[in-house]
PDB file of N, CA and C in Angstrom:
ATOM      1  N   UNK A   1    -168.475  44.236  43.007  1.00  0.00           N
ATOM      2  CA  UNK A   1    -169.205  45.154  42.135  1.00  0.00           C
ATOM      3  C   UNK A   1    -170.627  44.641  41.951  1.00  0.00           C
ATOM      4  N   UNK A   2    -171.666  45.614  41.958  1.00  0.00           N
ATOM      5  CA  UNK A   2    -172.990  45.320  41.901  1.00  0.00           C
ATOM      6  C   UNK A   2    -173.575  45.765  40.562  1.00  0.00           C
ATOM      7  N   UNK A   3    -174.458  44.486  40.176  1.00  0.00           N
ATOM      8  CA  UNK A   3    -175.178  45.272  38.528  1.00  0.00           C
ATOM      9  C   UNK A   3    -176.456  45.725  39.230  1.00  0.00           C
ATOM     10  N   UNK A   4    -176.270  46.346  38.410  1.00  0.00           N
ATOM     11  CA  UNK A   4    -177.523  48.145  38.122  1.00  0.00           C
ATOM     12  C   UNK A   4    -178.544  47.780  38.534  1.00  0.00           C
ATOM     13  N   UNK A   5    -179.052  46.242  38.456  1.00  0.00           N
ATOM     14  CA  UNK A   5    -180.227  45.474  39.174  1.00  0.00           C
ATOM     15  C   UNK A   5    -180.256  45.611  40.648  1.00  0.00           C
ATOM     16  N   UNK A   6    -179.209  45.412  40.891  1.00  0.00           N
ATOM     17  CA  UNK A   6    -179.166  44.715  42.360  1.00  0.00           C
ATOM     18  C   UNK A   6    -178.621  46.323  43.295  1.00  0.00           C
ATOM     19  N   UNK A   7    -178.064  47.119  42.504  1.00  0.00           N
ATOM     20  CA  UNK A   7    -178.427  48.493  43.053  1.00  0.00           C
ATOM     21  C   UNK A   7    -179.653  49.302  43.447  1.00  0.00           C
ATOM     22  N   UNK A   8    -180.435  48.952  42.273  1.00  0.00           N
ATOM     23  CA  UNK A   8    -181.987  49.245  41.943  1.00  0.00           C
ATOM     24  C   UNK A   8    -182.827  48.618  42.933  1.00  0.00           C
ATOM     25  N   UNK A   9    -182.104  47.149  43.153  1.00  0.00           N
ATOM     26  CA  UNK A   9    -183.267  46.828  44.258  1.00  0.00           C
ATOM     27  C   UNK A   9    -183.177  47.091  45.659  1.00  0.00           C
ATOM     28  N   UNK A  10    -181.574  47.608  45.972  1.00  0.00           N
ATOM     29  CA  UNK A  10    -181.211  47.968  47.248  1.00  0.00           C
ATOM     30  C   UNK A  10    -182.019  49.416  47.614  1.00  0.00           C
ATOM     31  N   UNK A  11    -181.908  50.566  46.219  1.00  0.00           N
ATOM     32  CA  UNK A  11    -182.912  51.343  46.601  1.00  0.00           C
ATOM     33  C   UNK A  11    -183.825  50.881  46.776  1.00  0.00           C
ATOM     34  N   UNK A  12    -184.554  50.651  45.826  1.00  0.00           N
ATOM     35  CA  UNK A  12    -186.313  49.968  46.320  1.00  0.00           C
ATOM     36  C   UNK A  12    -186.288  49.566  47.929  1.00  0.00           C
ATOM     37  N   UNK A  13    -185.505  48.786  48.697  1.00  0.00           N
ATOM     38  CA  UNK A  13    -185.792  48.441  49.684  1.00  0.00           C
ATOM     39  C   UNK A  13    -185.334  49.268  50.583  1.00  0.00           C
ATOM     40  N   UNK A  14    -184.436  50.205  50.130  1.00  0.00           N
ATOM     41  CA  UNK A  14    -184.556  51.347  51.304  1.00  0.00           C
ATOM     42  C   UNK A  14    -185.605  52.674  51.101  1.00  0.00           C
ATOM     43  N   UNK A  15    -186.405  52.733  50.122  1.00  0.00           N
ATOM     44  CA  UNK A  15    -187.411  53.150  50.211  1.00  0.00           C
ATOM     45  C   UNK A  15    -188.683  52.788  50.842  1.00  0.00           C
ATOM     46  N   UNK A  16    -188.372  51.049  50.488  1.00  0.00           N
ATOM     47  CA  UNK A  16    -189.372  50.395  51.343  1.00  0.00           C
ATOM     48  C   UNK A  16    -189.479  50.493  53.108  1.00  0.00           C
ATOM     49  N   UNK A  17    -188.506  50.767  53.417  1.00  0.00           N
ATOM     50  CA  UNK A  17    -187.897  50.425  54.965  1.00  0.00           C
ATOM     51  C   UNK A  17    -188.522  51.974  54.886  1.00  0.00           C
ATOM     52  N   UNK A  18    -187.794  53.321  54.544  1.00  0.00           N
ATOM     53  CA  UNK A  18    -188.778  54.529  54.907  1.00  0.00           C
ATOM     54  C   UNK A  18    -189.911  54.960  55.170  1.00  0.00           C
ATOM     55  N   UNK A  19    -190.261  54.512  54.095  1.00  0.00           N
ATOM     56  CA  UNK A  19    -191.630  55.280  53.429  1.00  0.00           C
ATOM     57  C   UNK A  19    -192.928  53.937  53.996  1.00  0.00           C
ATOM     58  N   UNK A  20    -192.254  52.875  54.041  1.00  0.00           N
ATOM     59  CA  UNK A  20    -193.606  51.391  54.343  1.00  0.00           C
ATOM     60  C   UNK A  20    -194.231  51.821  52.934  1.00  0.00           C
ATOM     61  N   UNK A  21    -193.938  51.807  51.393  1.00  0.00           N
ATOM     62  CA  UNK A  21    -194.410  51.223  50.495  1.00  0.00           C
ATOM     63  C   UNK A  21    -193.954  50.362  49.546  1.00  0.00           C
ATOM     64  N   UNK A  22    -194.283  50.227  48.447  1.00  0.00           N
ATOM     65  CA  UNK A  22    -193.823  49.317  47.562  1.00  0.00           C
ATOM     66  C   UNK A  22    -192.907  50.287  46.393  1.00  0.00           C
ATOM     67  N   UNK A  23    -191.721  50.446  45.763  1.00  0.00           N
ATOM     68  CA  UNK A  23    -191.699  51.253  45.025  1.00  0.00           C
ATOM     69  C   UNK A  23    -191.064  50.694  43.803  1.00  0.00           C
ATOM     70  N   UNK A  24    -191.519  51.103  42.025  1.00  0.00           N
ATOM     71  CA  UNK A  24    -190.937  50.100  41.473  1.00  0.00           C
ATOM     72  C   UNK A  24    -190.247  51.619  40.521  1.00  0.00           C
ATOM     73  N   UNK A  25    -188.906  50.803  39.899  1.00  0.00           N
ATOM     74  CA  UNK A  25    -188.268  51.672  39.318  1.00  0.00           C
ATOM     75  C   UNK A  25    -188.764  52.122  37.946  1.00  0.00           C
ATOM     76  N   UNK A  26    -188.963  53.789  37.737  1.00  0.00           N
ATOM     77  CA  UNK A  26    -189.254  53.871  36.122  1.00  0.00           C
ATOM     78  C   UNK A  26    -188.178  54.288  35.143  1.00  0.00           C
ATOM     79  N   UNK A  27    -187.383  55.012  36.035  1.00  0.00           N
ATOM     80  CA  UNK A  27    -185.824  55.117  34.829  1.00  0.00           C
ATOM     81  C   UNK A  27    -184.831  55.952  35.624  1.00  0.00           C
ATOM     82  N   UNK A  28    -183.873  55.867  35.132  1.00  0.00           N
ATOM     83  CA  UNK A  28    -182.746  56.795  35.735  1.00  0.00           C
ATOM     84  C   UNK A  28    -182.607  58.316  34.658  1.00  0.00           C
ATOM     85  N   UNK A  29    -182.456  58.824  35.337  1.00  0.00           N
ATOM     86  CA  UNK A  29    -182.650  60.658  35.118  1.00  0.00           C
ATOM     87  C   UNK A  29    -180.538  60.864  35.169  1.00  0.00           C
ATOM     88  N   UNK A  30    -180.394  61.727  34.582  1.00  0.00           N
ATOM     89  CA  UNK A  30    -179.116  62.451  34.102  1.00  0.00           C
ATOM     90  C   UNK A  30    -179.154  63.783  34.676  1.00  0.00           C
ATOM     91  N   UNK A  31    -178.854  64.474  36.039  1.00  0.00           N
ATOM     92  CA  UNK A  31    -179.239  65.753  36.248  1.00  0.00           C
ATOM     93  C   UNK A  31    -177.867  66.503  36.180  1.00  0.00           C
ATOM     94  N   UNK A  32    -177.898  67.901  36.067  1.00  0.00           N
ATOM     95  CA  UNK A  32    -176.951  68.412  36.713  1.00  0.00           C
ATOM     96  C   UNK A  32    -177.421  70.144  36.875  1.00  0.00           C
ATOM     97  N   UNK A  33    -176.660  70.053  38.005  1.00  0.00           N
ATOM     98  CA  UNK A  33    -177.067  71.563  38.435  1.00  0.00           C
ATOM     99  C   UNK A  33    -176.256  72.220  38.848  1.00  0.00           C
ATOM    100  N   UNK A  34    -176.359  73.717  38.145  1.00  0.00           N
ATOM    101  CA  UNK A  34    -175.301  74.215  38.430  1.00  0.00           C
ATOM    102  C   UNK A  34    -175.893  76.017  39.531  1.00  0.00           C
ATOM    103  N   UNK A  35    -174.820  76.380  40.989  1.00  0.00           N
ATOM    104  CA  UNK A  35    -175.241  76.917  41.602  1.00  0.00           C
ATOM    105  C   UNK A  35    -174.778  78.926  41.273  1.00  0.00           C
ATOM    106  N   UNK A  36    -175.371  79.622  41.763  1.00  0.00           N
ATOM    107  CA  UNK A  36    -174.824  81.104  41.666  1.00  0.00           C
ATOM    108  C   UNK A  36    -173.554  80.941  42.291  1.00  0.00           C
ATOM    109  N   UNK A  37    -172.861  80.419  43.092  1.00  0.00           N
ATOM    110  CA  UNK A  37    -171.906  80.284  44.121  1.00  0.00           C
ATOM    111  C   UNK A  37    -170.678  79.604  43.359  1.00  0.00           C
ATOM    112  N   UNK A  38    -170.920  78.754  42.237  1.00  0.00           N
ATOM    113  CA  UNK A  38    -169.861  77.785  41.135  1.00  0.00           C
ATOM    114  C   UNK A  38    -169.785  77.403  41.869  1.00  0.00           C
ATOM    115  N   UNK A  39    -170.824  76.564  42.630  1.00  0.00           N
ATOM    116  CA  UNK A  39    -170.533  75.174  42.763  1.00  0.00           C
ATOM    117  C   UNK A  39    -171.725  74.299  41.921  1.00  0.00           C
ATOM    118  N   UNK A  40    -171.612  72.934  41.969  1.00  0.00           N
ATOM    119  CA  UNK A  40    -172.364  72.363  40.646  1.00  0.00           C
ATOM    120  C   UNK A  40    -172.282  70.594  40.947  1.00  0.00           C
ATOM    121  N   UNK A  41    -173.139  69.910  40.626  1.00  0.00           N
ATOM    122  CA  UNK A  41    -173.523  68.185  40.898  1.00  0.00           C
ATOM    123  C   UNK A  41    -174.083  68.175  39.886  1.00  0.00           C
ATOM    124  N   UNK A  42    -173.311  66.853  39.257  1.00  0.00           N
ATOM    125  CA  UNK A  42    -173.742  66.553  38.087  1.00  0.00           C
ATOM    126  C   UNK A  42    -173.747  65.017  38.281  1.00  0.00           C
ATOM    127  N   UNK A  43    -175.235  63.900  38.122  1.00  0.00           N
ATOM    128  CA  UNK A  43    -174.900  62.543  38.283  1.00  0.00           C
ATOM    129  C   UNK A  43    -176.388  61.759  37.941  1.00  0.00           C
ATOM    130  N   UNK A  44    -176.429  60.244  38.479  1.00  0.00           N
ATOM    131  CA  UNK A  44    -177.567  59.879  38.017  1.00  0.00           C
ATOM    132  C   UNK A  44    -178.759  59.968  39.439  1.00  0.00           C
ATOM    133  N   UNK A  45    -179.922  60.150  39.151  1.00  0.00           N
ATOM    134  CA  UNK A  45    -181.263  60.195  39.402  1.00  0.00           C
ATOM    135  C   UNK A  45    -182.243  59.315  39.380  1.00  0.00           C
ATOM    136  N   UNK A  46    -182.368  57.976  40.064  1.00  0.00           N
ATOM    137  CA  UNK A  46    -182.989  56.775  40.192  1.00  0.00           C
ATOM    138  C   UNK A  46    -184.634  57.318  40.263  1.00  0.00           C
ATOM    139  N   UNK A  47    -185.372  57.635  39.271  1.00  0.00           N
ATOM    140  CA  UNK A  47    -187.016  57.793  39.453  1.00  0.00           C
ATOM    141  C   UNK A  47    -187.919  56.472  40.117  1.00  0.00           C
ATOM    142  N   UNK A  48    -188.271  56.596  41.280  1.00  0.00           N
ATOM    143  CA  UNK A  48    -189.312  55.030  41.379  1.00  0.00           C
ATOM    144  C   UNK A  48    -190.728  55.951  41.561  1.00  0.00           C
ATOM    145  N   UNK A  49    -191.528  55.025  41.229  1.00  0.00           N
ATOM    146  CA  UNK A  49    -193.389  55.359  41.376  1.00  0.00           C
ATOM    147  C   UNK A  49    -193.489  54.767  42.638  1.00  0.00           C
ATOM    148  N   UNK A  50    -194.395  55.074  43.225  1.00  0.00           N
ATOM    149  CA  UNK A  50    -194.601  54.354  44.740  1.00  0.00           C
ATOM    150  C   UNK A  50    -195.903  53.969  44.908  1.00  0.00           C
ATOM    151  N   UNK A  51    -195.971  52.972  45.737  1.00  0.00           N
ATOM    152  CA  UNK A  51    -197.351  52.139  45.653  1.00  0.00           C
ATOM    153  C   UNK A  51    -198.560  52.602  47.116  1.00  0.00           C
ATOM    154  N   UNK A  52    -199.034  52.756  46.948  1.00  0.00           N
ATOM    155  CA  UNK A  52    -200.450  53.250  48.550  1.00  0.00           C
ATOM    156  C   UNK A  52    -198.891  54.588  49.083  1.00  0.00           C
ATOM    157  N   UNK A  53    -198.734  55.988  48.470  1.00  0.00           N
ATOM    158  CA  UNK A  53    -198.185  56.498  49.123  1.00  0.00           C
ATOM    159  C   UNK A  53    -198.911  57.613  48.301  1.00  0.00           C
ATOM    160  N   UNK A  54    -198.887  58.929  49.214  1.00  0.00           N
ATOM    161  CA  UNK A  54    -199.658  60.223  49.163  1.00  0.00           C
ATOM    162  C   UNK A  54    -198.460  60.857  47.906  1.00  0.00           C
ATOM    163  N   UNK A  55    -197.099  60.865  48.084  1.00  0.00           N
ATOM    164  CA  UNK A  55    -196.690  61.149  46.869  1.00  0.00           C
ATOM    165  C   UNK A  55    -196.338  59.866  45.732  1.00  0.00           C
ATOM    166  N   UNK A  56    -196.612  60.205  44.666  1.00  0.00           N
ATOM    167  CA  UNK A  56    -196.362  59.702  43.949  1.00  0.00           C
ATOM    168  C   UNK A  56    -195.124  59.054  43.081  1.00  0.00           C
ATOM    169  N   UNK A  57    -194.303  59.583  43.254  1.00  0.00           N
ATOM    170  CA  UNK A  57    -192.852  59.451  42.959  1.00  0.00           C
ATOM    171  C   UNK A  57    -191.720  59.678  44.460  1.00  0.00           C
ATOM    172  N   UNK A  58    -190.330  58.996  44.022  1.00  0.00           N
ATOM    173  CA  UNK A  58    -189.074  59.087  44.598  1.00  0.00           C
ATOM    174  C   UNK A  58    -188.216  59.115  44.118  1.00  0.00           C
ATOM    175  N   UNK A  59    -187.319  60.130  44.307  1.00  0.00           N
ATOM    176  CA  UNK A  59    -186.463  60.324  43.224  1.00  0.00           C
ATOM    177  C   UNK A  59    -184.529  60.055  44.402  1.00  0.00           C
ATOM    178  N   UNK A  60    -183.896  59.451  44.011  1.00  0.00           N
ATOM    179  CA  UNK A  60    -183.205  58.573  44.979  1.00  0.00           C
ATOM    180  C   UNK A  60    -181.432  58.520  43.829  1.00  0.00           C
ATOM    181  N   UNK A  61    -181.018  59.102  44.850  1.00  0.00           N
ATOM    182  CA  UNK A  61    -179.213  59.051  44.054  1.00  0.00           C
ATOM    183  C   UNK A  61    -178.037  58.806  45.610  1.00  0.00           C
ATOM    184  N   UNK A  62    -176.964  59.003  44.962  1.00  0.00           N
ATOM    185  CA  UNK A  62    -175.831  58.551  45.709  1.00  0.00           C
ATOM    186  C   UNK A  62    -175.203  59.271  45.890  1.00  0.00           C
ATOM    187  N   UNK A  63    -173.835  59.968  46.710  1.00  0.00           N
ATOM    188  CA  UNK A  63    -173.269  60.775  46.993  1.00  0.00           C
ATOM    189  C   UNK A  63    -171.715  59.920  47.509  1.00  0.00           C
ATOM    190  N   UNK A  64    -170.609  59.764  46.399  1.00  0.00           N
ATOM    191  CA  UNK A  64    -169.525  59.151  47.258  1.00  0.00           C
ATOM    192  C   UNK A  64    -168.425  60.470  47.361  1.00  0.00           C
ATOM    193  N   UNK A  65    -168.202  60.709  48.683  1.00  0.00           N
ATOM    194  CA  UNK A  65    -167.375  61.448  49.405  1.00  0.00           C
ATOM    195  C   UNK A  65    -165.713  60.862  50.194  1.00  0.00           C
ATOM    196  N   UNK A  66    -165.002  60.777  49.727  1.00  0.00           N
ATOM    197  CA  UNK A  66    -163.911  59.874  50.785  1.00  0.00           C
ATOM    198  C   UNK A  66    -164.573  58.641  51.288  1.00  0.00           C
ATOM    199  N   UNK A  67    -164.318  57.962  50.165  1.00  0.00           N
ATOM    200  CA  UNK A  67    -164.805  56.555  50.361  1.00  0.00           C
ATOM    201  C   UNK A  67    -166.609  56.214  51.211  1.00  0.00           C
ATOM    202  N   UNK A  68    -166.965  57.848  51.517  1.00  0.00           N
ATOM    203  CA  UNK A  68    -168.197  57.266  52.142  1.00  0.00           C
ATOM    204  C   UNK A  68    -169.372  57.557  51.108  1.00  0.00           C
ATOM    205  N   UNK A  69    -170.145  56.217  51.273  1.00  0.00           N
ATOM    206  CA  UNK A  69    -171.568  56.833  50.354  1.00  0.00           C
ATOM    207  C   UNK A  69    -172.341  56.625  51.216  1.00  0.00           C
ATOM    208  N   UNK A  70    -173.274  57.978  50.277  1.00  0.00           N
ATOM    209  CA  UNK A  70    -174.276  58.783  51.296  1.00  0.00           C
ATOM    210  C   UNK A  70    -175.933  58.409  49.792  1.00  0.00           C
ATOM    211  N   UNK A  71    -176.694  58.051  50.459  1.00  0.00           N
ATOM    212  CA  UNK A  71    -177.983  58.283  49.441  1.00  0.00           C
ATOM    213  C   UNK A  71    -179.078  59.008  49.767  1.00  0.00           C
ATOM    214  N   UNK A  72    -179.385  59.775  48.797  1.00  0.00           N
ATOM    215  CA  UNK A  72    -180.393  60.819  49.521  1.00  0.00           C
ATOM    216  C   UNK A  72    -182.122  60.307  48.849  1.00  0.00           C
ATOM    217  N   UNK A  73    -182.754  60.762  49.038  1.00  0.00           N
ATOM    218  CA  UNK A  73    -184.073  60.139  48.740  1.00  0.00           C
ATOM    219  C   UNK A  73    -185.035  61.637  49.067  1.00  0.00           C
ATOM    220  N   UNK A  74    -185.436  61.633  47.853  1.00  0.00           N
ATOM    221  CA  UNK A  74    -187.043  62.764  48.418  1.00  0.00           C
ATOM    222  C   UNK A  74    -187.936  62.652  47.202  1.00  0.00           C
ATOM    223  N   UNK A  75    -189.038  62.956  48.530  1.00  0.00           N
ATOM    224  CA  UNK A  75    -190.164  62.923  47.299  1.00  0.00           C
ATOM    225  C   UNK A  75    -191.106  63.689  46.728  1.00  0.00           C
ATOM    226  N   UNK A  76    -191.736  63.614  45.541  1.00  0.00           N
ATOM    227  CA  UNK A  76    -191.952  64.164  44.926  1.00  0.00           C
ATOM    228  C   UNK A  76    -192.597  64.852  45.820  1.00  0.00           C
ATOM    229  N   UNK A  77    -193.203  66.305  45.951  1.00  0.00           N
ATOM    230  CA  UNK A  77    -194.191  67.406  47.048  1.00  0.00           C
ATOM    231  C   UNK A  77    -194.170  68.495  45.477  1.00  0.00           C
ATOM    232  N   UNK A  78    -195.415  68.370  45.492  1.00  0.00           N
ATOM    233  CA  UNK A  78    -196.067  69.502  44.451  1.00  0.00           C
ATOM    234  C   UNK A  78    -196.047  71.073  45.485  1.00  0.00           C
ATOM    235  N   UNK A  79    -195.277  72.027  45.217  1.00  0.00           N
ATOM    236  CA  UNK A  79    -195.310  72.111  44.014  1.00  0.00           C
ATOM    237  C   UNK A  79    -193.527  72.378  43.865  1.00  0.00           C
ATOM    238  N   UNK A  80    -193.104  72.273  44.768  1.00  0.00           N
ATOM    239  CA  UNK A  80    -191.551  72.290  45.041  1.00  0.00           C
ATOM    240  C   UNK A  80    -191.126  71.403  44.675  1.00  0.00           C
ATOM    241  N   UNK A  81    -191.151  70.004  44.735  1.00  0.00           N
ATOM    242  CA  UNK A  81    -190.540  69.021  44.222  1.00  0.00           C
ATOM    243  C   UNK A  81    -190.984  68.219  42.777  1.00  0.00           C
ATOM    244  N   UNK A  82    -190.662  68.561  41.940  1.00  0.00           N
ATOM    245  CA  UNK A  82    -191.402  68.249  40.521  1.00  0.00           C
ATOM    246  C   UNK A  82    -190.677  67.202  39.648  1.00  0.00           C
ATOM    247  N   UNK A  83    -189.339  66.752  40.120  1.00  0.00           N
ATOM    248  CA  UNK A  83    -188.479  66.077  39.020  1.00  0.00           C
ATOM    249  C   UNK A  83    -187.519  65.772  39.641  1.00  0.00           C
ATOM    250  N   UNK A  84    -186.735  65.068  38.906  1.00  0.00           N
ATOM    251  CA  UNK A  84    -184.724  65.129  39.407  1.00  0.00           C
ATOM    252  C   UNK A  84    -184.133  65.953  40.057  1.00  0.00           C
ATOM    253  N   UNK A  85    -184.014  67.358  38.877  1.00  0.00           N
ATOM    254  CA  UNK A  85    -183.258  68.355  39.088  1.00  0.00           C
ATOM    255  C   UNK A  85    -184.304  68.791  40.355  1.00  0.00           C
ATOM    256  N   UNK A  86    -185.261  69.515  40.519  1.00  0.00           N
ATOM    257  CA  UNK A  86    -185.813  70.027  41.339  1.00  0.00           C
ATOM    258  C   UNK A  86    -185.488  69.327  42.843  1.00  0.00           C
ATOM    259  N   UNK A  87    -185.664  67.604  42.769  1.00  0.00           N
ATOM    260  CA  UNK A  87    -185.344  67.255  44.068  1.00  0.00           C
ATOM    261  C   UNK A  87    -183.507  66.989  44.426  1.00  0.00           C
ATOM    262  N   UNK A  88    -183.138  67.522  43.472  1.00  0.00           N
ATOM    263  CA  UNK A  88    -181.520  67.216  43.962  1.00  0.00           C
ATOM    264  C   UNK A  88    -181.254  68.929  44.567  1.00  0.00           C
ATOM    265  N   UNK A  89    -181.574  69.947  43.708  1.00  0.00           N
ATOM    266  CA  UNK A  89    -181.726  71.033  44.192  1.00  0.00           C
ATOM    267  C   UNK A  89    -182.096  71.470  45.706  1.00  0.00           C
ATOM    268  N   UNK A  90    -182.979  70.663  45.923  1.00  0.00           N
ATOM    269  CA  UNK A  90    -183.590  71.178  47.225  1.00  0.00           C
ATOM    270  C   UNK A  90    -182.682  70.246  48.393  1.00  0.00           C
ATOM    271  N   UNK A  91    -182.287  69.139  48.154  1.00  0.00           N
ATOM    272  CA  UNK A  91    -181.355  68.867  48.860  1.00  0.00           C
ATOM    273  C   UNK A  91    -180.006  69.477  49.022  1.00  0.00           C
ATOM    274  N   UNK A  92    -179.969  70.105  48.169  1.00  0.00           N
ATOM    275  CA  UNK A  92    -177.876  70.524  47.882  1.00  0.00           C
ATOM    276  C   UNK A  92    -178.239  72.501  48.542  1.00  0.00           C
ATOM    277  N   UNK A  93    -179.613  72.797  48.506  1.00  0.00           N
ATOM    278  CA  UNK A  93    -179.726  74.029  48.952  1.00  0.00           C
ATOM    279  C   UNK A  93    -179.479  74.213  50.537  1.00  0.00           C
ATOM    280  N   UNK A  94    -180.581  72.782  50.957  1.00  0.00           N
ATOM    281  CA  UNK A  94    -180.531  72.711  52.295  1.00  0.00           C
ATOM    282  C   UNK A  94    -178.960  72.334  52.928  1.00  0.00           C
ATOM    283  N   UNK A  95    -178.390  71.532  52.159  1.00  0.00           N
ATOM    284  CA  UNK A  95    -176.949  71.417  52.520  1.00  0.00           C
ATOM    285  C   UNK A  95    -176.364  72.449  53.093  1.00  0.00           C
ATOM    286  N   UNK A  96    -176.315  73.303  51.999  1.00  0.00           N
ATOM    287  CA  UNK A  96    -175.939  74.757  51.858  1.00  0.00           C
ATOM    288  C   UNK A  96    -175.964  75.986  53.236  1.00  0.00           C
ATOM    289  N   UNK A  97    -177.166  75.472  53.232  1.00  0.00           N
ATOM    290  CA  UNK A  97    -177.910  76.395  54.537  1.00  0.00           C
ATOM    291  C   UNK A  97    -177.194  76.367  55.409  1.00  0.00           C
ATOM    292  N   UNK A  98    -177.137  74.584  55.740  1.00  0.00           N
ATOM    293  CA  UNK A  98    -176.163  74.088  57.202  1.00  0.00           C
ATOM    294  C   UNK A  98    -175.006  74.764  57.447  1.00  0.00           C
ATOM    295  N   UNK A  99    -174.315  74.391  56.128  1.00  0.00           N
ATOM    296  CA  UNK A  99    -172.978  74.403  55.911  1.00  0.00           C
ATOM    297  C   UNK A  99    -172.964  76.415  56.299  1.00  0.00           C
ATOM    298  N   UNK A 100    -173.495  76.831  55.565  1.00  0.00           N
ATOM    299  CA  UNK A 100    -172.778  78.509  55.574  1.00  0.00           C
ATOM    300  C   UNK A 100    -173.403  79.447  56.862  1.00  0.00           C
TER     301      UNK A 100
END
């Protein structure tokens, strides 16, 4: 089992490995969203600021499915991507797309 630190810094460094910046954590976000379709994700939202990068924020969570975890990462893009909810949204839409 890993403390919340050493989670925090595993993101950070897979942001680092993406993006080639520095990113430091500002708080964890509580989202949940719910779809026209009833379906709905409800979980936590890792916010980091990012250092020499054109966006300013990353907003970075987890996905465990049958034992597999999945982490998604996007960043902030004005004017579509504004927050938590907004960037978990746009991931679970595009899901969507695939999937149907």
């Amino acid at each position: 089992m890993h403390t919340k630190r050493e989670y925090l810094d595993q993101l950070a460094g897979l942001i680092r490995q993406r993006y080639n910046c520095e990113a430091v954590h500002r708080r964890t976000a509580v989202v949940e969203e719910k779809f026209e379709d009833g379906t709905s994700w409800k979980g936590e939202v890792e916010v980091f600021f990012l250092a020499e990068h054109p966006a300013r924020r990353c907003y970075v969570w987890e996905s465990k499915r049958e034992g597999e975890r999945e982490v998604f990462m996007k960043l902030e893009a004005l004017p579509n991507i504004i927050g938590p909810a907004t960037a978990v949204r746009a991931v679970l839409e595009k899901k969507a797309k695939v999937r149907g």
